[in-house]
Structures are given as C-alpha cells and as structure tokens.
N, C-alpha and C. Protein backbone atom coordinates (compact mmCIF):
# COMPACT_ATOMS: atom_id res chain seq x y z
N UNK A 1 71.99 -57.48 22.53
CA UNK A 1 71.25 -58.27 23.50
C UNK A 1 69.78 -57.85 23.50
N UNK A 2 68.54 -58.92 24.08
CA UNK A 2 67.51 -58.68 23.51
C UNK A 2 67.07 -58.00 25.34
N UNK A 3 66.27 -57.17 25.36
CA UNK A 3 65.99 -56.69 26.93
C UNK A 3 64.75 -56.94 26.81
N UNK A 4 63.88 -57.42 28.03
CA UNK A 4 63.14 -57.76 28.76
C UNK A 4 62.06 -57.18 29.14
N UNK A 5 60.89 -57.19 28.93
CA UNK A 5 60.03 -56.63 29.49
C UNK A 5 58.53 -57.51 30.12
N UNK A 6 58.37 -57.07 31.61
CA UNK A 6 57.40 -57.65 31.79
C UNK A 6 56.73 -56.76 33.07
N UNK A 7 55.46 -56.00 32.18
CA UNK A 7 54.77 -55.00 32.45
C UNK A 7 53.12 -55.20 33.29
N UNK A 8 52.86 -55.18 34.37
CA UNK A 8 51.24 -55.77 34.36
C UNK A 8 51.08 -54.47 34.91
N UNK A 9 49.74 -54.14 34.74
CA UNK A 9 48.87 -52.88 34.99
C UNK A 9 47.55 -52.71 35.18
N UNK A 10 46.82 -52.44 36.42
CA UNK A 10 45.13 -52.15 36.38
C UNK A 10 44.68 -51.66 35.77
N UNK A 11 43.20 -51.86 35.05
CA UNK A 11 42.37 -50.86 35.01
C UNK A 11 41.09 -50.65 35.52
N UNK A 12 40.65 -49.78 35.46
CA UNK A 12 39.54 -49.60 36.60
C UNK A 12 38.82 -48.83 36.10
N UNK A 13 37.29 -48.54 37.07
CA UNK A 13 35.87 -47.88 36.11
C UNK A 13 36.37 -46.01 36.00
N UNK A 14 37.37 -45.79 36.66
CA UNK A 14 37.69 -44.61 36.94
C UNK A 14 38.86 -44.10 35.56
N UNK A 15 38.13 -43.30 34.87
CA UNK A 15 39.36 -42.66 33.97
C UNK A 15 40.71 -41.57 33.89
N UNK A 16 40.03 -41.08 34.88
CA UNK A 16 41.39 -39.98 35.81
C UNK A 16 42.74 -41.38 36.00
N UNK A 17 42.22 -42.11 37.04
CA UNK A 17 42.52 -42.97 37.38
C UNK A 17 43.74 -43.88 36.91
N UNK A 18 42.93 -44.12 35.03
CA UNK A 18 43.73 -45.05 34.63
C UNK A 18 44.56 -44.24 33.67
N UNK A 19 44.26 -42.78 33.41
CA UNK A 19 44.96 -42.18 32.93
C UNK A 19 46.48 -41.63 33.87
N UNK A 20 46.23 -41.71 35.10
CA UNK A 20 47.60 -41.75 36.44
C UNK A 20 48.46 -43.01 35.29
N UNK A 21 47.63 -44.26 35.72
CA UNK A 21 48.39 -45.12 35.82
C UNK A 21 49.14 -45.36 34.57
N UNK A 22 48.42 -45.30 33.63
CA UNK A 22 49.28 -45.43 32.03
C UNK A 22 50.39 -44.27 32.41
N UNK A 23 50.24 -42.80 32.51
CA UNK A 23 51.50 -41.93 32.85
C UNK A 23 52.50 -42.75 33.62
N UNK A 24 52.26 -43.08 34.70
CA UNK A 24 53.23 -44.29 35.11
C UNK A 24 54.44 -45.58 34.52
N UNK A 25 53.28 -46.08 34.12
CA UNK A 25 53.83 -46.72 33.19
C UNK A 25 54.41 -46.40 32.20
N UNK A 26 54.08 -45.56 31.19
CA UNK A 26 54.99 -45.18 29.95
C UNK A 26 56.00 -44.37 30.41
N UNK A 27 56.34 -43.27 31.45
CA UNK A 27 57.27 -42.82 32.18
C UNK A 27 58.02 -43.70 32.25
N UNK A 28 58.00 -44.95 33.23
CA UNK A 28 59.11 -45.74 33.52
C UNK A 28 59.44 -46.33 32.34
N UNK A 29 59.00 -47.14 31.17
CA UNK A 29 59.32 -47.26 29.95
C UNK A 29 59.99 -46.19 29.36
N UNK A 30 59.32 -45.18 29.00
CA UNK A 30 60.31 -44.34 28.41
C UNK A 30 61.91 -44.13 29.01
N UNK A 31 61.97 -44.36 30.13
CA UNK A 31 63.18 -44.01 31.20
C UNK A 31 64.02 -45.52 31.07
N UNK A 32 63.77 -46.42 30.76
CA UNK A 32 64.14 -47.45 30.27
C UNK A 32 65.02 -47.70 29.18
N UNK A 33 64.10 -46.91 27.84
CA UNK A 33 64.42 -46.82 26.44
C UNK A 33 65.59 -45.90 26.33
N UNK A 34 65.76 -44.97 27.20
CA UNK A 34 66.38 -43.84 26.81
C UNK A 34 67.92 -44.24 27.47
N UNK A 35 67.80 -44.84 28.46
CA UNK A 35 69.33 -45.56 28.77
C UNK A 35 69.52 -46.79 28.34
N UNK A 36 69.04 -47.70 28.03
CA UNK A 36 69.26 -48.55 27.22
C UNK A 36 69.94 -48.62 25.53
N UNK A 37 68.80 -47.90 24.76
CA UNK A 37 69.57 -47.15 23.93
C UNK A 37 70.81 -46.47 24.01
N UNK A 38 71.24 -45.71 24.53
CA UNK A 38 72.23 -45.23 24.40
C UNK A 38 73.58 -45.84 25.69
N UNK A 39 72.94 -46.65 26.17
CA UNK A 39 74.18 -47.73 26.59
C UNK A 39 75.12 -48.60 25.50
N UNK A 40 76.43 -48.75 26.09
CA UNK A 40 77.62 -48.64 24.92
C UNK A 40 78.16 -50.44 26.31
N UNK A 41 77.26 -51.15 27.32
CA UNK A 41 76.65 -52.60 27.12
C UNK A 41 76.32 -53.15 26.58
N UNK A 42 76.98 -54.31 26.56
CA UNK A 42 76.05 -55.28 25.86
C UNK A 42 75.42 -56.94 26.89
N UNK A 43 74.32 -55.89 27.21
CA UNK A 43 73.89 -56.85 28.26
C UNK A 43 72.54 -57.07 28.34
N UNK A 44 71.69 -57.83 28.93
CA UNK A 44 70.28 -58.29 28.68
C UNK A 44 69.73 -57.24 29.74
N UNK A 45 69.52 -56.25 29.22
CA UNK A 45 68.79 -55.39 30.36
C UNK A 45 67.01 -55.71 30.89
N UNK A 46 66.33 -55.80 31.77
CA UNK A 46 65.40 -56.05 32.05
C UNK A 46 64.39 -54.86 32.53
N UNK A 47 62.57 -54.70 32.51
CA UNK A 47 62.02 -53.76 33.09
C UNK A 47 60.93 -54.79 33.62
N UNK A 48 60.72 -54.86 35.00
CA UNK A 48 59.46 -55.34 35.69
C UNK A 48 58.62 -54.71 36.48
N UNK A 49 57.05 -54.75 36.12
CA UNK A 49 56.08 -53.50 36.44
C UNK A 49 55.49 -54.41 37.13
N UNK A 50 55.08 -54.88 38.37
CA UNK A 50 53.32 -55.58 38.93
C UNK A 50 53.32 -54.96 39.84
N UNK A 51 51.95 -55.47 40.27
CA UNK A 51 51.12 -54.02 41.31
C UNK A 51 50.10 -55.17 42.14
N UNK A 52 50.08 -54.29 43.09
CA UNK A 52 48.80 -54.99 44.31
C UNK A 52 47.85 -53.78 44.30
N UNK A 53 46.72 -54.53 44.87
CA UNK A 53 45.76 -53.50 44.62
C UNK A 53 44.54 -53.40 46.14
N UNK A 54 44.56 -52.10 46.86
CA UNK A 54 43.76 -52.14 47.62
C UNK A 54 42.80 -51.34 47.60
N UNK A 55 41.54 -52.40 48.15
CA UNK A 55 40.52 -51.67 48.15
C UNK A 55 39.35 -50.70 49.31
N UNK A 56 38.52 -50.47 49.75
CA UNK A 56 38.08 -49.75 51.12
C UNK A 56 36.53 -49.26 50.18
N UNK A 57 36.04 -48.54 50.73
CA UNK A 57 34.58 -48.08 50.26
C UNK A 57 34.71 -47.16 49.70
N UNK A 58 35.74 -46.15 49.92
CA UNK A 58 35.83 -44.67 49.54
C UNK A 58 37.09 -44.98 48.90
N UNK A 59 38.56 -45.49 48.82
CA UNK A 59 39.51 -45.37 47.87
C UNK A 59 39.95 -46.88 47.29
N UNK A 60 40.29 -46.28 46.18
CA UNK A 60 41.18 -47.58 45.38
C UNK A 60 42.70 -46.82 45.47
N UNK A 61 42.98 -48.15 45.64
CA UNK A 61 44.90 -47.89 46.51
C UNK A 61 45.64 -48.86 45.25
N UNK A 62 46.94 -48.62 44.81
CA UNK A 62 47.58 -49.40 44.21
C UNK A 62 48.75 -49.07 44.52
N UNK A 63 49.65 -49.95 44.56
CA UNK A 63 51.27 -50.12 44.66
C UNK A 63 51.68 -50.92 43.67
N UNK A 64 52.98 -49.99 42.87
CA UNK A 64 53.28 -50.64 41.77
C UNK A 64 55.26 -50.72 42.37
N UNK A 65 55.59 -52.01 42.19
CA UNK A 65 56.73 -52.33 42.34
C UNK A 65 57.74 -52.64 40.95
N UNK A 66 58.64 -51.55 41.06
CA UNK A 66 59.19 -51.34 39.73
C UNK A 66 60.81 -52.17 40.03
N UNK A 67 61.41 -52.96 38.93
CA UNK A 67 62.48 -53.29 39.01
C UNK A 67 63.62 -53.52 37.25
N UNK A 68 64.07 -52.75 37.48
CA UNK A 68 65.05 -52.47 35.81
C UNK A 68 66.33 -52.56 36.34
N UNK A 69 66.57 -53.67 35.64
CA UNK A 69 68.18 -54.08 35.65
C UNK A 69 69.17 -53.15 34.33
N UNK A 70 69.96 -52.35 34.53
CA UNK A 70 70.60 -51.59 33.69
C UNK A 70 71.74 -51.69 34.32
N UNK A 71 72.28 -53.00 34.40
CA UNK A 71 73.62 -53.37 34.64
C UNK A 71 74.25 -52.88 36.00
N UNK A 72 75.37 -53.39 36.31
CA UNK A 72 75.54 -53.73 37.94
C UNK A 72 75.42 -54.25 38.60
N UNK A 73 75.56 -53.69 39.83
CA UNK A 73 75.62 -55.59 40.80
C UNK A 73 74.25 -55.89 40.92
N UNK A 74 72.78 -54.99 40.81
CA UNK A 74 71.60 -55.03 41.01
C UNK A 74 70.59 -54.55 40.48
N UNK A 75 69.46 -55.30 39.85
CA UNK A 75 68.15 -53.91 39.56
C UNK A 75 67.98 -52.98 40.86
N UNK A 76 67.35 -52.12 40.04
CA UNK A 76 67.43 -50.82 40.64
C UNK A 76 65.69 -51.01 41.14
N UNK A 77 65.61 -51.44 42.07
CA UNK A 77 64.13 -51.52 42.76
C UNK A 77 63.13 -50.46 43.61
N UNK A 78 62.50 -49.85 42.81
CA UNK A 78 61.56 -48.79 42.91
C UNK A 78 59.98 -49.18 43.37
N UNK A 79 59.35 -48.37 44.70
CA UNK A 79 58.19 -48.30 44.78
C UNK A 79 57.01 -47.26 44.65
N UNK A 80 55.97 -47.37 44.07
CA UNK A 80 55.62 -46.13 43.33
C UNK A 80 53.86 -46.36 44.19
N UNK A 81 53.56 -45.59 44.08
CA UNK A 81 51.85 -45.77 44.43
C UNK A 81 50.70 -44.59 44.27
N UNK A 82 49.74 -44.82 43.99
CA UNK A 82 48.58 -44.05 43.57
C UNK A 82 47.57 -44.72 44.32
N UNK A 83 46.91 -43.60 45.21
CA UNK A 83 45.47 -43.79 45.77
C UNK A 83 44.36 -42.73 44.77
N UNK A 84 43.07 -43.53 44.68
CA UNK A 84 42.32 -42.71 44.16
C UNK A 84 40.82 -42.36 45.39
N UNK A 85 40.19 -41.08 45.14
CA UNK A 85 39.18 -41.23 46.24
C UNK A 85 37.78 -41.24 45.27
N UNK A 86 37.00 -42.40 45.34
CA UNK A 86 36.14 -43.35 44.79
C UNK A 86 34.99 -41.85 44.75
N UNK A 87 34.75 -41.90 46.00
CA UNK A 87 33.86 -40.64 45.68
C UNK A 87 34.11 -39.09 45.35
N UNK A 88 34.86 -39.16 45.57
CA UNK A 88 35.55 -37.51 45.06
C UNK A 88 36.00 -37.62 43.86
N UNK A 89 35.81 -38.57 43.15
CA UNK A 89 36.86 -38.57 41.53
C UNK A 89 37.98 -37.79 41.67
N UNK A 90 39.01 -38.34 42.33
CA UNK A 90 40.27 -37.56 42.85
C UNK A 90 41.23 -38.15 43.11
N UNK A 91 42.64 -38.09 42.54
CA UNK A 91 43.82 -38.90 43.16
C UNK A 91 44.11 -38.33 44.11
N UNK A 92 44.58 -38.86 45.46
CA UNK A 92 44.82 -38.72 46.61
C UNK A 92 46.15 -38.62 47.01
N UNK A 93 47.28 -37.50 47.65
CA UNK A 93 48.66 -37.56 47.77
C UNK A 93 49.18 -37.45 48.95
N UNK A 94 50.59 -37.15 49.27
CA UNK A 94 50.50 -37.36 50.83
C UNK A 94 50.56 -35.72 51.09
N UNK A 95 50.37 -34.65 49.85
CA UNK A 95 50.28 -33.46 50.22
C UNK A 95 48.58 -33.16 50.95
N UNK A 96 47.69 -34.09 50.08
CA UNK A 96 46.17 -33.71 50.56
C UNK A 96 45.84 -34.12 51.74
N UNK A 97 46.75 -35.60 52.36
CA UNK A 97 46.71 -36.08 53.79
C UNK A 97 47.44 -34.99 54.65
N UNK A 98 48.38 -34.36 54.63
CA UNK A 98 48.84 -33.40 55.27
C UNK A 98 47.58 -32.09 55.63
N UNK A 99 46.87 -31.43 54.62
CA UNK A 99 46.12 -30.61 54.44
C UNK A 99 45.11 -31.00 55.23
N UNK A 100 44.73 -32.02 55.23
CA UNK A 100 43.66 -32.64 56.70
C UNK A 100 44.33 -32.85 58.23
N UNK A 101 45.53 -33.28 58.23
CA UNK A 101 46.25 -33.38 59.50
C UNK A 101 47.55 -32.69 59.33
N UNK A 102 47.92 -31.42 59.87
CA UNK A 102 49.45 -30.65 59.47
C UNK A 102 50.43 -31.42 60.50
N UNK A 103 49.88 -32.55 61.35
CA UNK A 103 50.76 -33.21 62.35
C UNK A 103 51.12 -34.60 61.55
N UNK A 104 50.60 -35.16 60.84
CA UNK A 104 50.38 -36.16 60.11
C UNK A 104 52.11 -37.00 59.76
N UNK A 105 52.96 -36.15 59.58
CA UNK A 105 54.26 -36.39 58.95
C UNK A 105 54.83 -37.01 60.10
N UNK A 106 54.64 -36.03 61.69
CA UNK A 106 54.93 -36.48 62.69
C UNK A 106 54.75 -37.66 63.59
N UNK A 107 52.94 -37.96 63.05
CA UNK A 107 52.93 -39.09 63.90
C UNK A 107 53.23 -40.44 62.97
N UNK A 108 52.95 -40.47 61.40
CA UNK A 108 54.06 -41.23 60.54
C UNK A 108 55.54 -41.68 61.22
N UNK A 109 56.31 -40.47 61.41
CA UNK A 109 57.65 -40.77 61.72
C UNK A 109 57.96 -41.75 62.93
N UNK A 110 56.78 -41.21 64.05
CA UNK A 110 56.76 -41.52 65.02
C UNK A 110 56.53 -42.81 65.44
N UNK A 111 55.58 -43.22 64.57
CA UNK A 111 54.98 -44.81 64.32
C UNK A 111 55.82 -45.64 63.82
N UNK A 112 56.13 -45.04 62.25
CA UNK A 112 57.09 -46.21 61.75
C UNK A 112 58.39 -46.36 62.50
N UNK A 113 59.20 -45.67 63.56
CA UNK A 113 60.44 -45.91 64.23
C UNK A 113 59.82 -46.45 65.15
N UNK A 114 58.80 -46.63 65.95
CA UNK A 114 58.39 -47.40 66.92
C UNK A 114 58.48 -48.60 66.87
N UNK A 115 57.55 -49.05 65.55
CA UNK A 115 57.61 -50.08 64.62
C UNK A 115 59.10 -51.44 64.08
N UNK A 116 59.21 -49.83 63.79
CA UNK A 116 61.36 -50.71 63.23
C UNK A 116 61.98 -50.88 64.11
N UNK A 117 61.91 -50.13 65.14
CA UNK A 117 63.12 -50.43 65.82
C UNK A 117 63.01 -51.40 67.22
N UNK A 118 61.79 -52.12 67.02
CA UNK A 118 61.61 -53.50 67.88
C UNK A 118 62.56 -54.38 66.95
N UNK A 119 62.88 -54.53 65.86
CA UNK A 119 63.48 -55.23 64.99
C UNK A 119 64.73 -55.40 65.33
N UNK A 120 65.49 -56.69 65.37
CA UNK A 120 67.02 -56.69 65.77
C UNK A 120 67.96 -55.97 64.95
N UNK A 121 67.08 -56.13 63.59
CA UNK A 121 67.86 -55.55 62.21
C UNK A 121 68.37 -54.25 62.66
N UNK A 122 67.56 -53.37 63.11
CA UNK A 122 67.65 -51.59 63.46
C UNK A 122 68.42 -51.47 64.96
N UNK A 123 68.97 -52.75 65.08
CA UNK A 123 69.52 -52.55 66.12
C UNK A 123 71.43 -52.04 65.70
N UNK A 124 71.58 -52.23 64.96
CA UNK A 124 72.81 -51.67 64.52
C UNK A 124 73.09 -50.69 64.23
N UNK A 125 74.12 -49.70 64.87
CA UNK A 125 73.94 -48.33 64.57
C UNK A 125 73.95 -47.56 63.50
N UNK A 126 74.65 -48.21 62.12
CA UNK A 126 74.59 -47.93 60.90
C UNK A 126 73.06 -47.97 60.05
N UNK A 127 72.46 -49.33 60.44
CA UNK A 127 71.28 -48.71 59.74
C UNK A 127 70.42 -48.32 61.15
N UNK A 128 70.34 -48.39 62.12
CA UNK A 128 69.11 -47.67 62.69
C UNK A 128 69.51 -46.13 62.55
N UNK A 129 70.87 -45.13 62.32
CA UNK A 129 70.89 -44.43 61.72
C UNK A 129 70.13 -43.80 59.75
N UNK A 130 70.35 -44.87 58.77
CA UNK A 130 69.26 -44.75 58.10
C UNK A 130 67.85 -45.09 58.28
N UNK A 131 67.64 -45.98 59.37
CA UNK A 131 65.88 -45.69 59.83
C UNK A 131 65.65 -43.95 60.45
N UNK A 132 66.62 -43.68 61.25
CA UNK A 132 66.26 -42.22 61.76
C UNK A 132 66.30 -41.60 61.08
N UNK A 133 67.18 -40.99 59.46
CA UNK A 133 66.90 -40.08 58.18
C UNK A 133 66.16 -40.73 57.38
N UNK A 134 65.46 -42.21 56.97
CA UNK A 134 64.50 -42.32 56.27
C UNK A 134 62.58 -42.31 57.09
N UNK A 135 63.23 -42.02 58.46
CA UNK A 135 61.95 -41.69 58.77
C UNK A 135 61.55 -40.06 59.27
N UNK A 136 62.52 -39.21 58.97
CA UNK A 136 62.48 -37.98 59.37
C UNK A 136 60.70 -37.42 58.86
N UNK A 137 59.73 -36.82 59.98
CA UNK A 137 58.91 -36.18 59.05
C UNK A 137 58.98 -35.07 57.73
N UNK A 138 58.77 -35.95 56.78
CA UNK A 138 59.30 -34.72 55.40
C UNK A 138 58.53 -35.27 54.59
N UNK A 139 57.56 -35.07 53.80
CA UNK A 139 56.98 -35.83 52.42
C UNK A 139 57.67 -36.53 52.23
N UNK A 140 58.62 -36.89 51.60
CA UNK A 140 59.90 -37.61 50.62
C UNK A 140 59.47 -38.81 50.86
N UNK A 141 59.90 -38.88 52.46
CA UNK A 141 59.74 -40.33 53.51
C UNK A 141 58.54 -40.48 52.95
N UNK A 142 57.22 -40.06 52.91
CA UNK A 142 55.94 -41.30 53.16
C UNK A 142 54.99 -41.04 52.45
N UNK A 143 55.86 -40.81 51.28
CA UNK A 143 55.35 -40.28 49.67
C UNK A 143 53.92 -41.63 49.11
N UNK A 144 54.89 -42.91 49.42
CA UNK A 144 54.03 -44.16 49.18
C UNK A 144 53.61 -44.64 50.21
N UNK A 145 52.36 -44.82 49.88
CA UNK A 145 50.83 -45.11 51.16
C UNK A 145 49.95 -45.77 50.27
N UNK A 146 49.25 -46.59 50.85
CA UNK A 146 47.83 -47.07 50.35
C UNK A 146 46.63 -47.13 51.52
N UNK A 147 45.89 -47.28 51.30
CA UNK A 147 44.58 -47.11 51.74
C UNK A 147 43.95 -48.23 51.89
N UNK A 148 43.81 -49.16 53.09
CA UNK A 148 43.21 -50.66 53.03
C UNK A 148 42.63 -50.64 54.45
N UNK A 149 41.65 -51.54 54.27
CA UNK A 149 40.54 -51.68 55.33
C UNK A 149 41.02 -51.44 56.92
N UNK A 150 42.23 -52.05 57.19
CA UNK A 150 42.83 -51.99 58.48
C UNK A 150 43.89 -50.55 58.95
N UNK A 151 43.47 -49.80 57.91
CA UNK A 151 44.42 -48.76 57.97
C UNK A 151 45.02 -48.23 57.29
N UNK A 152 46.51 -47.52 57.00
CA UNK A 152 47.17 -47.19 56.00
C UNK A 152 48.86 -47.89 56.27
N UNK A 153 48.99 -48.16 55.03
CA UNK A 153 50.56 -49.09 54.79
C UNK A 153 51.14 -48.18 54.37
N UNK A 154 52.31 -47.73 55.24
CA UNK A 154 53.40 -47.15 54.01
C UNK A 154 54.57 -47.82 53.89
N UNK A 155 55.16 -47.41 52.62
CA UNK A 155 55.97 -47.99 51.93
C UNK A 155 57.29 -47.45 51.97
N UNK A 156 58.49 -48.19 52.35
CA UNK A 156 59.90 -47.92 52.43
C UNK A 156 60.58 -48.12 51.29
N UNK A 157 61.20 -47.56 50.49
CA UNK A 157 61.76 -48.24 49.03
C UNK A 157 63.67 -48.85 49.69
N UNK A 158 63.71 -49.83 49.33
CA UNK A 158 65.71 -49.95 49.41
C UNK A 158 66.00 -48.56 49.67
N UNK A 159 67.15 -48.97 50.40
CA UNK A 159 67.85 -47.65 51.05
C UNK A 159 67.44 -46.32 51.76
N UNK A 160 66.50 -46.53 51.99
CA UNK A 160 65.49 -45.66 52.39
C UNK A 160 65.46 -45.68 53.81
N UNK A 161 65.14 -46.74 54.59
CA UNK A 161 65.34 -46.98 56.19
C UNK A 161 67.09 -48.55 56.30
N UNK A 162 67.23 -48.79 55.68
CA UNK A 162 68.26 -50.07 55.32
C UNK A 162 68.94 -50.30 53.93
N UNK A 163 69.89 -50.71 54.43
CA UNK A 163 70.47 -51.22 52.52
C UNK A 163 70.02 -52.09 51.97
N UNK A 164 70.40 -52.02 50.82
CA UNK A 164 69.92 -52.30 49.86
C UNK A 164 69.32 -53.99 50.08
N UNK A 165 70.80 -54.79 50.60
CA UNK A 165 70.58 -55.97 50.34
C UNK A 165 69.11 -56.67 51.85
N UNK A 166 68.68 -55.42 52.64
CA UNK A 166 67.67 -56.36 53.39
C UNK A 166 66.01 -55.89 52.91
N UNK A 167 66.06 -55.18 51.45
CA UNK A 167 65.02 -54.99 50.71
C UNK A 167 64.20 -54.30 51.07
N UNK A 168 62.96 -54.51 50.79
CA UNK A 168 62.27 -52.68 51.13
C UNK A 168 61.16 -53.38 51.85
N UNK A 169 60.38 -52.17 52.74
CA UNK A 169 59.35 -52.47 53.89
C UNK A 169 58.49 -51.61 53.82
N UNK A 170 57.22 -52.40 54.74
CA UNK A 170 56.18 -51.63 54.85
C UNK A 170 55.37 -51.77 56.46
N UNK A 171 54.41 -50.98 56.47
CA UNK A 171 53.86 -51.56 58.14
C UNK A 171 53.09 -50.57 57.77
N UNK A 172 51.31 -50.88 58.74
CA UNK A 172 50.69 -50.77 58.77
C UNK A 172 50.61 -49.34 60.02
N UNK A 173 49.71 -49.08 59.71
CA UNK A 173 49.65 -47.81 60.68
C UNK A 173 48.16 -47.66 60.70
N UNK A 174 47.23 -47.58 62.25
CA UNK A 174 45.63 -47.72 62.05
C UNK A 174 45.57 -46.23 62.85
C-alpha cells in the first residue's frame, strides 16, 4: 500500500528558528518510517503536518498539528508547538515561563478548569475527572502555548482533559 504524506511547514527570517522546526518535522517523519516499515499491514498509512502561526512584537508562536494514521480505529492526533523570542534570538519553553513566574503552573491550572468546567461536556464525572489530571500544575499539562496579541493559548492534545472522540482544546488565558 502506497502511504500518504502531507507535510506544510514555516519558514522564517530566524535560523535557530527554522532549524527547531525542520527537527520537528523530520522527527515525526522519521517516527513514521520506522513503523511503517516494519509493519507486517497492509494498509494505506497516512502522516499530516500543518501549522498556524502567531504573531506579537517580541515572539513568533507556531502550532503544529500532527496526525498519522498507523492503523486502528484512529490517527493518532498530536499537538506540538514552538515559540520563538524575536528579540532575544531564543526559543521560548514552558520551563523559561516558569523561571519568570514559579506560580505560573498554578494559575494555568487554575484558569484552564475555570474555563472547562462552565462546559456541560466536564460536567460528567468521568471526564471532568480527566480535566482535573490533565490540568494538574506539572509542565506535561501546558507544555503547548503560543504567544498572540490577546494573550497566551494553551493547548490540550486528545485525551489529555477528554477522550479522544470530543478532540482536543484550547483557551485563551490574558
């Protein structure tokens, strides 16, 4: 079977930058090739890379939404993201946001359950139980962030605050 690829990717005046992002990219490719290949399927496996891109005065923000079908009931839908800081020639993580605010994880947690759980969805005790361990303050949780004029978005991947089938979220935080 012939597998699928459909890859889009920024580039930008910044070479740190686009050197992140190619690592990115050929990572998830390579991670592709290597189970595919040696899958003993015979099935049309798929890899899909696109990205949004935000901008602000001081950072360029990108979110890249990854989805590779390697058989089963579903692609396996991944969210990935890289901020860069425009004037610092510097990728930006949620370890260096911590290092400016050591409360930072807390008021994250604090926000995004505020947030979710106006939702009828989180009204069920099964997943508003995975909203309460996918919003625990811990890196893990709020690894993906971007940087846009109104604030910062972070990013929930599947299964992370809900299953799988009510897809992945984000919300703004100013």
């Amino acid at each position: 079977m012939k597998n699928t690829f459909r890859i889009m990717y920024p580039q930008s005046a910044y070479k740190e930058l686009n050197q992140e992002v190619i690592y990115y990219i050929n990572k998830n490719i390579q991670e592709f090739m290597n189970y595919t290949q040696d899958s003993v399927q015979n099935l049309p496996f798929s890899l899909y890379i696109y990205y949004d891109t935000y901008e602000t005065d001081e950072y360029l923000s990108y979110v890249f939404y990854n989805s590779m079908f390697l058989g089963g009931a579903h692609p396996n839908n991944t969210i990935f993201t890289i901020n860069y800081n425009k004037i610092k020639n510097q990728k930006i993580d949620i370890n260096d946001l911590i290092k400016e605010n050591p409360m930072l994880l807390n008021y994250f947690s604090n926000q995004s359950r505020q947030q979710f759980e106006n939702h009828k969805e989180f009204q069920d005790p099964n997943i508003k139980a995975m909203l309460i361990e996918g919003t625990i303050p811990k890196k893990e949780n709020f690894k993906n962030f971007v940087f846009t004029k109104d604030g910062i978005i972070l990013y929930f991947e599947p299964y992370q605050i809900a299953p799988y089938y009510m897809g992945s979220f984000n919300i703004l935080i100013q």
